[in-house]
Protein backbone atom coordinates (compact mmCIF):
# COMPACT_ATOMS: atom_id res chain seq x y z
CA UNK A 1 18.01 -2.27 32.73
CA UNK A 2 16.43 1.14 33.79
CA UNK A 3 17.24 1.89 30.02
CA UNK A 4 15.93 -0.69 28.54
CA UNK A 5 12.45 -0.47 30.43
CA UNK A 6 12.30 3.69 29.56
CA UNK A 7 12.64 2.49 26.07
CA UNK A 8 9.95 -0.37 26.05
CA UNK A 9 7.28 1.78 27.86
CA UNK A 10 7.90 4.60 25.30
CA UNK A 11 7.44 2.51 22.46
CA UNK A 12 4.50 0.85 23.40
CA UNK A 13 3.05 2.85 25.36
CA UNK A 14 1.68 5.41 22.81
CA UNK A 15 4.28 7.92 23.32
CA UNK A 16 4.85 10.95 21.17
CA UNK A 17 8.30 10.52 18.89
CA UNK A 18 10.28 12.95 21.02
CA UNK A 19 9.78 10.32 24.13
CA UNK A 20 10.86 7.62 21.87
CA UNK A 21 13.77 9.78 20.72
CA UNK A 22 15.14 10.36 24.25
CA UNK A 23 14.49 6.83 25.56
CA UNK A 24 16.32 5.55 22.57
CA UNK A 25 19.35 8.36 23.67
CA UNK A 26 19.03 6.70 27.08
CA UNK A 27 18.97 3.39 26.52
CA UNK A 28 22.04 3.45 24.33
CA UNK A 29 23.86 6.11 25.86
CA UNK A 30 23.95 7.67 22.51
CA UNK A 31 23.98 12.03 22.49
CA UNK A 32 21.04 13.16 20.56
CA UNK A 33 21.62 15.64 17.84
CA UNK A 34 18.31 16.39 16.84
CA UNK A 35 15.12 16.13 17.94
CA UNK A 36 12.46 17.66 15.10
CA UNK A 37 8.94 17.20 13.45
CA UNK A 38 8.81 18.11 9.97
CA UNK A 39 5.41 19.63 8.63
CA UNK A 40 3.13 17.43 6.37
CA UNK A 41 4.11 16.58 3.29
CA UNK A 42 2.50 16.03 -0.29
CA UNK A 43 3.37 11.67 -1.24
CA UNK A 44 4.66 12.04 -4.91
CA UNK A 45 2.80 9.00 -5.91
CA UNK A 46 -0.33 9.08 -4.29
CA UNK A 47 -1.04 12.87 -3.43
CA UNK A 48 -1.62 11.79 0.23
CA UNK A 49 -0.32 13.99 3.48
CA UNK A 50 2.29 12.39 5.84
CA UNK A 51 3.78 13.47 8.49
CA UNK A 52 7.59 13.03 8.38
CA UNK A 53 9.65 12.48 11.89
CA UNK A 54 13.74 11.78 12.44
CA UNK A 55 15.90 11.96 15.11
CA UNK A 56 19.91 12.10 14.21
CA UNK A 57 21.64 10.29 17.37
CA UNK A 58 25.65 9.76 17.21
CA UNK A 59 25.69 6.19 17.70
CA UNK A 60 28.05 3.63 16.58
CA UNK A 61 25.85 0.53 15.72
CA UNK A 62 26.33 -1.36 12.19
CA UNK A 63 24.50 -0.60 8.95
CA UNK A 64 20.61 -2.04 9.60
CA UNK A 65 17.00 -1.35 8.70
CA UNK A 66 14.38 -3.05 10.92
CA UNK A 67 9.84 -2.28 11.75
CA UNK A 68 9.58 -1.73 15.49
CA UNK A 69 6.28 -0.99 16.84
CA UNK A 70 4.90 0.20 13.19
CA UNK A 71 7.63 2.65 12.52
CA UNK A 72 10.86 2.11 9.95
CA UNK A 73 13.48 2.31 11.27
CA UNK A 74 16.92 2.79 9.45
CA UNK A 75 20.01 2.95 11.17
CA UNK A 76 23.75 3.38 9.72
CA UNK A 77 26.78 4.17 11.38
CA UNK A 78 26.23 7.57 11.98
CA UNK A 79 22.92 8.18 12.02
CA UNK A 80 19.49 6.57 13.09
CA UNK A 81 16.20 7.80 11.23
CA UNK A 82 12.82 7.21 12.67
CA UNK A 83 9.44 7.41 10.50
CA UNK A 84 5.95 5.93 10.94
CA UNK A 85 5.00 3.63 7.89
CA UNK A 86 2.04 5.61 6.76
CA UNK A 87 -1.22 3.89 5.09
CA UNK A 88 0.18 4.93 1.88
CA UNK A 89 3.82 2.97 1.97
CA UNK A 90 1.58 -0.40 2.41
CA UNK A 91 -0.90 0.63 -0.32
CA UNK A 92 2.21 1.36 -2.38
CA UNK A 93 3.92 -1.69 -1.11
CA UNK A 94 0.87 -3.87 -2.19
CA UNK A 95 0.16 -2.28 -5.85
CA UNK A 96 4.10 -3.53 -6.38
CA UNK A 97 2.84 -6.81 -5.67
CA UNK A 98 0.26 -6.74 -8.41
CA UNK A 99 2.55 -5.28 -10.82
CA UNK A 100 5.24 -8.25 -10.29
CA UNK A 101 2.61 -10.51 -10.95
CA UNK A 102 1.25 -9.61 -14.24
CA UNK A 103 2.37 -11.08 -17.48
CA UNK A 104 1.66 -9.02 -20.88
CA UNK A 105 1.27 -5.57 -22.06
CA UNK A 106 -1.65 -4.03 -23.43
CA UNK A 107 -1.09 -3.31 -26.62
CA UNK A 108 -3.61 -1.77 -29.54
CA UNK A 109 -5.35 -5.01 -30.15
CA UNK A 110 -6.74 -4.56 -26.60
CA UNK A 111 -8.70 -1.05 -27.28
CA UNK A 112 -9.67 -2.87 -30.80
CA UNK A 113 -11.35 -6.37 -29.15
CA UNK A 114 -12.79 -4.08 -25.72
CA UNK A 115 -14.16 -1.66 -28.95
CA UNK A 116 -15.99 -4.95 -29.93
CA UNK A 117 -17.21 -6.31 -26.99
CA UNK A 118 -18.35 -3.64 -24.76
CA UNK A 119 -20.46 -2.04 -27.59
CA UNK A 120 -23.05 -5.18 -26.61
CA UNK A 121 -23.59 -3.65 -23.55
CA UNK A 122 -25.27 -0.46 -22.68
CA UNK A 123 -24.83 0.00 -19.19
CA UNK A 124 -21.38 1.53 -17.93
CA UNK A 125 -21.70 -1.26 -15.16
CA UNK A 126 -21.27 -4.30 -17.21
CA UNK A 127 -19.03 -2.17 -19.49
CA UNK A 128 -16.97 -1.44 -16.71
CA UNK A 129 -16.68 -5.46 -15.77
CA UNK A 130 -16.06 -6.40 -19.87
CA UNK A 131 -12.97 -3.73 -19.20
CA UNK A 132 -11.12 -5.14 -15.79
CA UNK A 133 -12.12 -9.13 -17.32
CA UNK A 134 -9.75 -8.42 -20.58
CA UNK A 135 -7.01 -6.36 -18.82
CA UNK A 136 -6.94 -8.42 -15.49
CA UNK A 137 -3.35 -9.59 -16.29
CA UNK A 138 -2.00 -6.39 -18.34
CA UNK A 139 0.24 -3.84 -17.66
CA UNK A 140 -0.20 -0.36 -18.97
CA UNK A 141 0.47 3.48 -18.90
CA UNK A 142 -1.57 5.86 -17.32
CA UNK A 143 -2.27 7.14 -20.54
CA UNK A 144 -3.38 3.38 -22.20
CA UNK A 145 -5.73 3.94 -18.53
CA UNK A 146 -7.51 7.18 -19.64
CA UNK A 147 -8.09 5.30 -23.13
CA UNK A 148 -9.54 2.78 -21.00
CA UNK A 149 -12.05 5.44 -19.94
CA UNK A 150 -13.80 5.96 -22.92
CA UNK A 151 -15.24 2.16 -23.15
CA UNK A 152 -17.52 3.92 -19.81
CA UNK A 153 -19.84 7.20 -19.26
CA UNK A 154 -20.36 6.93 -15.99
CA UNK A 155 -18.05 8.85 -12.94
CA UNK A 156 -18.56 5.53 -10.74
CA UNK A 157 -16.99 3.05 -13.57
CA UNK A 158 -14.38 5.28 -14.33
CA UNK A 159 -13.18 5.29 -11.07
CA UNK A 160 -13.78 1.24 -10.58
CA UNK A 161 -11.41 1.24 -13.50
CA UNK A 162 -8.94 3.06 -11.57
CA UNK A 163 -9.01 1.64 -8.10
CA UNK A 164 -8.87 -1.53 -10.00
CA UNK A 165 -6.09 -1.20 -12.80
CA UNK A 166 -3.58 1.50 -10.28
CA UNK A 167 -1.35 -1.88 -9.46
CA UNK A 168 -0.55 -2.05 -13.39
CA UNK A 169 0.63 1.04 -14.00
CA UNK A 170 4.33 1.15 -15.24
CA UNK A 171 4.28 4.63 -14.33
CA UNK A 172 2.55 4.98 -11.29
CA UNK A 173 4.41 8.58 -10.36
CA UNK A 174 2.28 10.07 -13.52
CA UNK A 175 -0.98 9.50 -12.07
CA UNK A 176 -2.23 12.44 -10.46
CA UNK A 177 -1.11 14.72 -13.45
CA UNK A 178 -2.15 12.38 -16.48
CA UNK A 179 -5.17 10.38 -14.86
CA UNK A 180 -6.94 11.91 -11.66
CA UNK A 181 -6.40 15.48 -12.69
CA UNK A 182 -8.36 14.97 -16.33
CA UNK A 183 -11.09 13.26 -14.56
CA UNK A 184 -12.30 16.33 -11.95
CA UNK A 185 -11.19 19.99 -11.68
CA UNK A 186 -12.45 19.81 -8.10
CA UNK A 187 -9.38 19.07 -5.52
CA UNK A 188 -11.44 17.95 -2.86
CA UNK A 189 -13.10 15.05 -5.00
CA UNK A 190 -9.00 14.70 -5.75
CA UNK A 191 -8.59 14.12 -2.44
CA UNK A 192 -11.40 11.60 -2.00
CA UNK A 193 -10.63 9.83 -4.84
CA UNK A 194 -7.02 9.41 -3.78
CA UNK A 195 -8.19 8.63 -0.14
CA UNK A 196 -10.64 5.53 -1.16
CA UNK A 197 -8.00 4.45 -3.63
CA UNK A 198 -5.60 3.73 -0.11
CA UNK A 199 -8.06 2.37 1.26
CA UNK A 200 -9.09 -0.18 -1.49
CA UNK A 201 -5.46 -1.12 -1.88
CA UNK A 202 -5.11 -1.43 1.97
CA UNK A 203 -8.32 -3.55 2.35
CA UNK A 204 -6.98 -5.27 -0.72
CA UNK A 205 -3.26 -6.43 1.01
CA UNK A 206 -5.54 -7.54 4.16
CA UNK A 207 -7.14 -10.20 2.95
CA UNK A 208 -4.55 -11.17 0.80
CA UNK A 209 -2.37 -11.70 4.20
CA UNK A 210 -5.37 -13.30 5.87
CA UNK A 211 -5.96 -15.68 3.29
CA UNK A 212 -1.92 -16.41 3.31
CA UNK A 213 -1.67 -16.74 7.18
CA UNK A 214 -5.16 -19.71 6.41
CA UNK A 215 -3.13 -21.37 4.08
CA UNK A 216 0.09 -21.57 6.31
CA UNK A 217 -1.72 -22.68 9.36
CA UNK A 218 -4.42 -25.11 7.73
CA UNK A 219 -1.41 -28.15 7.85
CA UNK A 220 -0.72 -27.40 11.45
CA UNK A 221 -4.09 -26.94 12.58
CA UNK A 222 -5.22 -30.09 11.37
CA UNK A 223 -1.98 -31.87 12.43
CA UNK A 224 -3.44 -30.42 15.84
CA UNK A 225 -7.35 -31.62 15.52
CA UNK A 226 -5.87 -35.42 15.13
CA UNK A 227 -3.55 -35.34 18.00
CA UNK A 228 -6.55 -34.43 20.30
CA UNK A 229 -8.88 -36.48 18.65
CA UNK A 230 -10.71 -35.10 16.87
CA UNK A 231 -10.76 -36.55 13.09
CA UNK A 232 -12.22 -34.46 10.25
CA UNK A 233 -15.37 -35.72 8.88
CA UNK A 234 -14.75 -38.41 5.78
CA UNK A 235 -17.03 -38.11 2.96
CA UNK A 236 -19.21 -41.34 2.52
């Protein structure tokens, strides 16, 4: 039990890793191997530091993969890694989600038709809106993306474009070199640009959930309001 309660006080109780390593050793009686924090590393996909953590403990528990306490946690027969999900996994996570959901491919007859329409307007604004309104259900490459850049003069719509479109990119590990790289030489604006696009996508999976979690618990709610009493209002 003494175990047990090391291991829940180190877990949530804002703990650095190496506590939650050796209350984890502890509370399983497992020998720990390894304690170590790797340096930052570059995200492949998004560009994006994380910081990487495991601990190798000689355990003999059964295959699994569980979340506790916002860190992944993947444990096999030999081995159990420990990582914090950074902002970057969900963003990642959530752009997947977009991508299962769409249903064509651009295709040439999209630049030709966007050539057409956006030439009535002459702000990079509304040209930027005539853009996402046509491709809203579209997959594409990065490069059919930098083609898409060329409808727009303006930094700010280019880069609309982008946070907008990243979820339908079949080849999402090309961005940095083929899209944000062509669009500014200067690697801190990179780095900005990378950092709002998390954020966008992060914001984005929020109130997806949020509007999810309404919809599950609207039945049940009012199920609730009638047992107490209290009736919705009727329309006369």
């Amino acid at each position: 039990m003494g175990g047990s309660s090391h291991l829940a006080q180190a877990l949530f109780g804002g703990q650095p890793l190496q506590t939650v390593c050796a209350a984890l050793c502890g509370a399983m009686g497992a020998k720990c191997t390894t304690i170590c924090s790797d340096p930052p590393v570059a995200d492949p996909k998004l560009g994006r530091l994380q910081g990487s953590y495991s601990s190798n403990l000689t355990a003999g528990a059964g295959s699994d993969k569980e979340v506790v306490a916002g860190m992944q946690v993947a444990e096999t027969e030999a081995e159990m890694t420990i990582k914090p999900r950074g902002l970057h996994d969900k963003a990642e996570e959530y752009a997947d989600t977009i991508f299962a959901s769409l249903v064509g491919d651009m295709g040439a007859e999209t630049f030709e038709a966007l050539e057409v329409e956006t030439a009535s307007y002459p702000l990079s604004k509304d040209r930027a809106k005539v853009v996402l309104r046509s491709t809203a259900d579209m997959r594409m490459t990065c490069e059919q993306m930098n083609g898409l850049f060329k409808f727009v003069t303006l930094e700010a719509a280019k880069e609309e474009i982008m946070y907008e479109r990243y979820g339908h990119l079949h080849n999402r590990e090309d961005f940095k070199s083929v899209v944000l790289h062509p669009l500014t030489r200067s690697e801190a604006m990179r780095m900005l640009i990378l950092d709002k696009l998390v954020e966008r996508l992060n914001e984005a999976a929020k109130k997806k959930e949020a509007a999810t979690f309404e919809v599950l618990l609207a039945p049940a709610d009012l199920a609730e309001r009638e047992r107490l009493g209290d009736q919705p209002e009727q329309a006369s």
